[in-house]
N, C-alpha and C. Protein backbone atom coordinates (compact mmCIF):
# COMPACT_ATOMS: atom_id res chain seq x y z
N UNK A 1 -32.14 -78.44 -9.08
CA UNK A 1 -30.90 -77.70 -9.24
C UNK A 1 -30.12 -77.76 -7.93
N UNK A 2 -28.80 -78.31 -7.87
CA UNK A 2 -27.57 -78.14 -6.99
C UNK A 2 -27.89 -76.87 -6.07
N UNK A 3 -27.51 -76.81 -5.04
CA UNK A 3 -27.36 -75.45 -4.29
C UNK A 3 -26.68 -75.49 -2.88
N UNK A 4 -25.78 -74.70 -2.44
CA UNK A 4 -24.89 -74.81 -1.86
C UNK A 4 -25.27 -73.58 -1.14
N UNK A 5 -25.53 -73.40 -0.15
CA UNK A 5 -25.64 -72.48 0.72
C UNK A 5 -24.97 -71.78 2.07
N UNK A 6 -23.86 -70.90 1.83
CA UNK A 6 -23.35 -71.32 3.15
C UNK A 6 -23.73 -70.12 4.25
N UNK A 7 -23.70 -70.67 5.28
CA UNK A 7 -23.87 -69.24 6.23
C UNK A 7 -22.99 -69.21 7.72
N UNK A 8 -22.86 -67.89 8.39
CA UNK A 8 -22.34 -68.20 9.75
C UNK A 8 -20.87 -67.53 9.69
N UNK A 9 -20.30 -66.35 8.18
CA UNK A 9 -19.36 -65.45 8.29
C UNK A 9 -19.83 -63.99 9.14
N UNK A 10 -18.76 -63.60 9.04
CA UNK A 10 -19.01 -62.16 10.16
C UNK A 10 -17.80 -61.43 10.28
N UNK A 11 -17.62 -60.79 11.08
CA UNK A 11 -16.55 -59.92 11.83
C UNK A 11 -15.69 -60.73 13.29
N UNK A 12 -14.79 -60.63 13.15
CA UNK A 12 -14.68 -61.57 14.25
C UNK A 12 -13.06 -61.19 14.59
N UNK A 13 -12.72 -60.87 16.28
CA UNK A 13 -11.50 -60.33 16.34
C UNK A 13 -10.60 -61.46 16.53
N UNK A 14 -9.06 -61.01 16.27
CA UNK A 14 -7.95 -62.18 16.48
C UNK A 14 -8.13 -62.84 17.43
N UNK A 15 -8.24 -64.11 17.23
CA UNK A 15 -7.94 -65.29 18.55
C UNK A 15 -9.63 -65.69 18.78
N UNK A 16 -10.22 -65.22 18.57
CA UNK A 16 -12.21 -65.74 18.25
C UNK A 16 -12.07 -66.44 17.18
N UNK A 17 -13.26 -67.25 17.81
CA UNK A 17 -13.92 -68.19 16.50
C UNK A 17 -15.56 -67.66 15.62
N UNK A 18 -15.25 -68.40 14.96
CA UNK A 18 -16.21 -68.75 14.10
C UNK A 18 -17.00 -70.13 13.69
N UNK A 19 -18.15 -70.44 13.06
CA UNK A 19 -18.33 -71.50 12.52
C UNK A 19 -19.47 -71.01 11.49
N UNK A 20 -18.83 -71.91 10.54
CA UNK A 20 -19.37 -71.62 9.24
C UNK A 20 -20.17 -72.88 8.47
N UNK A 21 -21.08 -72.92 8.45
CA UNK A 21 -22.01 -73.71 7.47
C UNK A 21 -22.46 -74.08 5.98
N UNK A 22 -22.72 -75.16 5.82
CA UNK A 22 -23.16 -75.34 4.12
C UNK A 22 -24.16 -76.26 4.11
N UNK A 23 -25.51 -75.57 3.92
CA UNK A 23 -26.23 -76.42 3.77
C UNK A 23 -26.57 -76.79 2.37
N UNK A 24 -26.25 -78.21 1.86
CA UNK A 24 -26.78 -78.69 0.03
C UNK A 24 -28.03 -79.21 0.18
N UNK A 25 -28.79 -79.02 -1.00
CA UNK A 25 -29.82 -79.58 -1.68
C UNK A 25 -29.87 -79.89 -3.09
N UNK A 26 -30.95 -80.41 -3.12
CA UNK A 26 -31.27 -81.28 -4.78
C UNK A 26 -29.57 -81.99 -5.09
N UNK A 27 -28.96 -82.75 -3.30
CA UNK A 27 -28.24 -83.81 -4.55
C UNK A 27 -28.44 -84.42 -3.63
N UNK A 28 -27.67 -85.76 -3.95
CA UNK A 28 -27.44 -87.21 -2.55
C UNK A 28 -26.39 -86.97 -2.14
N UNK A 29 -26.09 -85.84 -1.12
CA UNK A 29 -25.39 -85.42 -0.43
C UNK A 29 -24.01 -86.39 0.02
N UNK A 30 -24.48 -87.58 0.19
CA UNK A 30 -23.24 -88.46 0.94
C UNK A 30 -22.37 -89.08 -0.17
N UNK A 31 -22.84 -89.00 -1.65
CA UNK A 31 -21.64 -89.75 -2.34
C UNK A 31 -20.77 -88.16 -2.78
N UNK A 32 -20.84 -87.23 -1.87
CA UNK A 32 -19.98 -85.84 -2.59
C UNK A 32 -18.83 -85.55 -1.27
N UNK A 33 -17.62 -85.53 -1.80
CA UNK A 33 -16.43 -85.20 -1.27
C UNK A 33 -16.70 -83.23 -0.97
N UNK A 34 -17.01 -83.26 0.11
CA UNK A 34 -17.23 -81.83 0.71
C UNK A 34 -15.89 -81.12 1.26
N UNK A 35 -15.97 -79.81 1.11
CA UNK A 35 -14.87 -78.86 1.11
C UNK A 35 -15.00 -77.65 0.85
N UNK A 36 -13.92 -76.92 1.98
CA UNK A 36 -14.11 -75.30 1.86
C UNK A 36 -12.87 -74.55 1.48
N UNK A 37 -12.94 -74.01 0.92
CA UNK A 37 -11.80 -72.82 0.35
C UNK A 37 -12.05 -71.25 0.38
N UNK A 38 -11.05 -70.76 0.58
CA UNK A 38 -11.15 -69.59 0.81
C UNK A 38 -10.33 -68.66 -0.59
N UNK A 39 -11.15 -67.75 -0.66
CA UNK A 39 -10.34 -66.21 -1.55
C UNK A 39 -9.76 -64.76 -1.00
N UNK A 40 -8.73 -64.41 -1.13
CA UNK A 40 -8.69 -63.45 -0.23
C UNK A 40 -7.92 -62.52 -1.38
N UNK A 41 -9.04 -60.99 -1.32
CA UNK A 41 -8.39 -59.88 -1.95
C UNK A 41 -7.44 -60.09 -2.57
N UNK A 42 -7.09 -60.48 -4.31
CA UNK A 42 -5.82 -60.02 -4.80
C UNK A 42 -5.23 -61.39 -4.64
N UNK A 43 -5.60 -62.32 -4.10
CA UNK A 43 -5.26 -63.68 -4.27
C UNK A 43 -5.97 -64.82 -4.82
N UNK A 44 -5.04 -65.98 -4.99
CA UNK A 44 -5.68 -66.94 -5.70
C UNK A 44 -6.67 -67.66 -4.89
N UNK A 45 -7.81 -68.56 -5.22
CA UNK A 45 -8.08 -69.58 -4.19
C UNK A 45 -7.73 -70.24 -3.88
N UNK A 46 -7.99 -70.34 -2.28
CA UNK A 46 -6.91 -71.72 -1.50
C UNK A 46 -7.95 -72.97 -0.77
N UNK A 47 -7.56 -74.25 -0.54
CA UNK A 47 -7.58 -75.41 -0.32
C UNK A 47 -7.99 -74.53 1.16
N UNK A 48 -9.06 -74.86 2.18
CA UNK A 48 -8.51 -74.76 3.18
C UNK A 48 -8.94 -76.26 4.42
N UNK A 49 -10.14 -77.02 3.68
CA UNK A 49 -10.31 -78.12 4.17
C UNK A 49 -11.05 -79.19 3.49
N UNK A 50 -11.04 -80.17 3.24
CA UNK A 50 -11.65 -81.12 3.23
C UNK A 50 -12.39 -82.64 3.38
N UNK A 51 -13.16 -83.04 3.56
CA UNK A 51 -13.93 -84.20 4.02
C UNK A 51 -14.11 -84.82 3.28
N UNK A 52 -13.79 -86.33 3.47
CA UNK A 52 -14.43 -87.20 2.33
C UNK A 52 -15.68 -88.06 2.38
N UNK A 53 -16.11 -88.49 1.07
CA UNK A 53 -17.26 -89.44 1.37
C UNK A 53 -17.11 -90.33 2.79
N UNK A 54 -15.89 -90.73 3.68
CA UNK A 54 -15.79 -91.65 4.31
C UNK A 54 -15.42 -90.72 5.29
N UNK A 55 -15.53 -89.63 5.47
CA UNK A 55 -15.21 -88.67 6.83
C UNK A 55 -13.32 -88.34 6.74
N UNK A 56 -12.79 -88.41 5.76
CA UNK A 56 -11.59 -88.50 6.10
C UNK A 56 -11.20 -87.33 5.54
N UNK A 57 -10.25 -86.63 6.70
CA UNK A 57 -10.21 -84.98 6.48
C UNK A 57 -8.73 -84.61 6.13
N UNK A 58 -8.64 -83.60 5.34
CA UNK A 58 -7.24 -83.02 5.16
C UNK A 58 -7.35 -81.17 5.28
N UNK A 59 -6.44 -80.84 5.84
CA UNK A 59 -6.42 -79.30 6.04
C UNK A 59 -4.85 -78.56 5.17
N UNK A 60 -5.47 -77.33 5.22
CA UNK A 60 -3.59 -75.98 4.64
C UNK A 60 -3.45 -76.05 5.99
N UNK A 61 -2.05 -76.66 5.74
CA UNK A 61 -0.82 -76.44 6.70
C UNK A 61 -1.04 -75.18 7.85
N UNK A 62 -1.71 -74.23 6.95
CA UNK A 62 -2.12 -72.73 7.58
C UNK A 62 -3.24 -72.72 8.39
N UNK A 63 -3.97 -74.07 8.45
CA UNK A 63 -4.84 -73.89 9.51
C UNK A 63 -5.04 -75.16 10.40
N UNK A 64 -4.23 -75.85 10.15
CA UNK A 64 -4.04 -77.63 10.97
C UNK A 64 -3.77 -77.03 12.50
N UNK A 65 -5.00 -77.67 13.50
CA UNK A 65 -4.48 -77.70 14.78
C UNK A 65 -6.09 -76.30 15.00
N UNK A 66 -6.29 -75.67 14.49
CA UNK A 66 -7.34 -74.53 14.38
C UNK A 66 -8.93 -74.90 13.80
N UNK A 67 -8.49 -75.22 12.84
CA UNK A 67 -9.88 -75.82 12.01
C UNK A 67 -9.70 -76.96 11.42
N UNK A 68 -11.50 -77.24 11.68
CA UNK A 68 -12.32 -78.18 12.18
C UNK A 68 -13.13 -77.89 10.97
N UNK A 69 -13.42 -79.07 9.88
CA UNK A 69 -13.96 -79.82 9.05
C UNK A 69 -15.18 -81.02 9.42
N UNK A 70 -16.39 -81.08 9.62
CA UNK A 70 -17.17 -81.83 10.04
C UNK A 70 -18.43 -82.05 9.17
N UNK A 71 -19.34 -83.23 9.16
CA UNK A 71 -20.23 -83.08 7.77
C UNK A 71 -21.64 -84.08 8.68
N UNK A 72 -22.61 -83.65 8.46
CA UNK A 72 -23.64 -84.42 8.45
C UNK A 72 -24.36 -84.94 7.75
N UNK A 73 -24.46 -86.25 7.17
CA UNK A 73 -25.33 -86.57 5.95
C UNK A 73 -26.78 -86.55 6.29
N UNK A 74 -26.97 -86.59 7.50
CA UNK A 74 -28.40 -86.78 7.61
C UNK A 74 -28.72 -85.48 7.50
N UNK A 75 -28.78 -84.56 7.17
CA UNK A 75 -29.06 -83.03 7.62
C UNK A 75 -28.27 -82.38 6.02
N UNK A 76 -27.59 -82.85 5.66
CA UNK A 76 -27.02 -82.78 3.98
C UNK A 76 -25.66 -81.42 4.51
N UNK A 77 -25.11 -81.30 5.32
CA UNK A 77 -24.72 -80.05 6.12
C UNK A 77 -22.66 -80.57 5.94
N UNK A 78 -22.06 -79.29 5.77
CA UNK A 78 -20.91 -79.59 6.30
C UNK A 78 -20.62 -78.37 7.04
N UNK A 79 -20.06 -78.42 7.88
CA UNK A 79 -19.38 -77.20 8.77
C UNK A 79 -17.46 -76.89 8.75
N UNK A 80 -17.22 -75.70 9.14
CA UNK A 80 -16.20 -75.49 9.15
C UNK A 80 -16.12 -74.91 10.70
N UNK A 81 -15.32 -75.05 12.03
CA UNK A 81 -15.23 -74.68 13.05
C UNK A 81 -13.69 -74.05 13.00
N UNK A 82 -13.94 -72.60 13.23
CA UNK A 82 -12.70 -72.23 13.41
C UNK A 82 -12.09 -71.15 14.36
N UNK A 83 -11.30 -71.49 14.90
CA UNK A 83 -10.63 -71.11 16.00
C UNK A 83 -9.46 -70.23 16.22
N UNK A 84 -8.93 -70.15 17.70
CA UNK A 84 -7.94 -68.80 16.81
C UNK A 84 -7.42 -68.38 15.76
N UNK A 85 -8.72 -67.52 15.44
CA UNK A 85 -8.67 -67.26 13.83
C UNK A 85 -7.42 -65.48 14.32
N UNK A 86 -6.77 -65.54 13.00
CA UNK A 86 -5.93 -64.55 12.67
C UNK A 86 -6.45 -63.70 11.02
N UNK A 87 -5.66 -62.22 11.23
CA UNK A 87 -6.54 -61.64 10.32
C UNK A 87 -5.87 -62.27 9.04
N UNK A 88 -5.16 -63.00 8.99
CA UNK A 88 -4.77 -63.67 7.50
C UNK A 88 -5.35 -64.33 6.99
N UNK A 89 -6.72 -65.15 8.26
CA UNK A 89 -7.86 -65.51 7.78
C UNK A 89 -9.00 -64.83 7.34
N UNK A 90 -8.71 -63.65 7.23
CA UNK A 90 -9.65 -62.75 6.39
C UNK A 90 -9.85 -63.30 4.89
N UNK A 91 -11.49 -63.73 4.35
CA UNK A 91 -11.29 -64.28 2.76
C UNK A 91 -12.68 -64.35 2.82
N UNK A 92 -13.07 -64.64 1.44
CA UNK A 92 -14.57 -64.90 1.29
C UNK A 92 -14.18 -66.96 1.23
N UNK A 93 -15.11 -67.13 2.20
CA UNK A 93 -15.11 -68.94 1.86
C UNK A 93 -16.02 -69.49 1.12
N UNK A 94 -15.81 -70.36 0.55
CA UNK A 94 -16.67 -71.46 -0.40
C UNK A 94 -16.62 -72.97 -0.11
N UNK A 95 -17.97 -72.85 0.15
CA UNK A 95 -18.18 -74.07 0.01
C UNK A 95 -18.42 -75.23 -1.02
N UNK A 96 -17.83 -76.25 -1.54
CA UNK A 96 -17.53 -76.69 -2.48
C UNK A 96 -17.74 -78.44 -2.43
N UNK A 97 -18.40 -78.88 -3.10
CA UNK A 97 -18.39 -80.41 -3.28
C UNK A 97 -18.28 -80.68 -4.93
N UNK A 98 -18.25 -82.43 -4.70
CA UNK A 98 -17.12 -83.02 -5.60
C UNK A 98 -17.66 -84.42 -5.39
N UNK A 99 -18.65 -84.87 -6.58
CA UNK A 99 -18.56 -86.23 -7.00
C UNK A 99 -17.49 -86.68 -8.15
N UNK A 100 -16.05 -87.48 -7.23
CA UNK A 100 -15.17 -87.85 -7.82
C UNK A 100 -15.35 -89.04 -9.09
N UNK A 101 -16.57 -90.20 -8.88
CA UNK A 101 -16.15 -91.08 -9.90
C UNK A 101 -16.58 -90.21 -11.53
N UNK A 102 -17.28 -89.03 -11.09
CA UNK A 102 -17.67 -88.57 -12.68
C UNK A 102 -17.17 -87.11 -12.80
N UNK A 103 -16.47 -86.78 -11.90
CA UNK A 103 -15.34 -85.23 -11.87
C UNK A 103 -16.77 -83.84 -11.78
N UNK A 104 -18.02 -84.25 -11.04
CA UNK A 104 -18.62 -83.14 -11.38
C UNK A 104 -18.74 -82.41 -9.82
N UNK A 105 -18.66 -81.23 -9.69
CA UNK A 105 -18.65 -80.19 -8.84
C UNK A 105 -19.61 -79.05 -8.97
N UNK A 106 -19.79 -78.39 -7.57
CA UNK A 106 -20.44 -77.93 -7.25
C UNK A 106 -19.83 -76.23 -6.24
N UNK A 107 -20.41 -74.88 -6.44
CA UNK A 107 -19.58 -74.21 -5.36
C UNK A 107 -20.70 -73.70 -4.73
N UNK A 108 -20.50 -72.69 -3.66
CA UNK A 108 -21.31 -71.73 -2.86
C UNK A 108 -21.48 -71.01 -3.56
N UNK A 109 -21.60 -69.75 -2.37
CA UNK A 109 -21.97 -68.74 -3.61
C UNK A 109 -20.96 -67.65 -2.66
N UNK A 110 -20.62 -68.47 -1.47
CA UNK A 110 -19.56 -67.68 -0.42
C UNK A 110 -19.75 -66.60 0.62
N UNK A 111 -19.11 -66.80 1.80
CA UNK A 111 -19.55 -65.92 3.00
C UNK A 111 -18.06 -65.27 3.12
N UNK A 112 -18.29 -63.86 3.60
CA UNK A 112 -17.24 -63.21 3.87
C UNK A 112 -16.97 -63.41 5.73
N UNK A 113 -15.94 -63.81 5.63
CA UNK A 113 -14.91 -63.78 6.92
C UNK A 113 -13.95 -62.88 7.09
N UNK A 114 -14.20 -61.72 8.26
CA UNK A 114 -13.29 -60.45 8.60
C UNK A 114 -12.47 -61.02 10.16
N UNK A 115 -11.24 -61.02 9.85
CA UNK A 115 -11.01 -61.08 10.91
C UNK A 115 -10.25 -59.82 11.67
N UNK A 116 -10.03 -58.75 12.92
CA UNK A 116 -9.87 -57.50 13.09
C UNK A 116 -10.17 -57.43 14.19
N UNK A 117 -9.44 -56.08 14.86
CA UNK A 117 -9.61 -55.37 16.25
C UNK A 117 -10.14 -54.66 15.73
């Protein structure tokens, strides 16, 4: 069975970082397009990064220049590094993969990220 594990949310004040983890098992980690999204109270889910089978990354506009998308196949791991974080980055994140040639996906189960004085 798929499993998506992520860890490494917390409390964390404006302008601190974070880094957030996903460790998968029971798949072949490297043919899956890895990616994290976030939910926040009363909102929809959002796009906030992703990696492709070939390392090639896209970010929300809302966090380009801040966070950092990175993946290890040997270790089955993707990370999210993020940096002056603001409390608008307050959300529960998910971690999320995506074998594109057969549309099947996978989510976390999600870490909460506070950001606050």
């Amino acid at each position: 069975q798929v499993q998506l594990v992520e860890s490494g949310g917390g409390l964390v004040q404006p302008g601190g970082s974070l880094r957030l983890s996903c460790a998968a098992s029971s798949m072949i980690f490297s043919i899956y397009d890895m990616g994290w999204y976030r939910q926040a109270p009363g909102k929809q889910r959002e796009l906030v990064a992703t990696i492709s089978t070939s390392s090639m990354t896209n970010y929300a506009d809302s966090v380009k220049g801040r966070f950092t998308i990175s993946r290890d196949n040997a270790k089955n791991t993707v990370s999210l590094q993020m940096n002056s974080m603001k409390p608008e980055d307050t959300a529960v994140y998910y971690c999320h993969a995506k074998w594109l040639q057969i549309m099947r996906e996978y989510w976390g189960q999600g870490t909460q990220v506070t950001v606050s004085s």
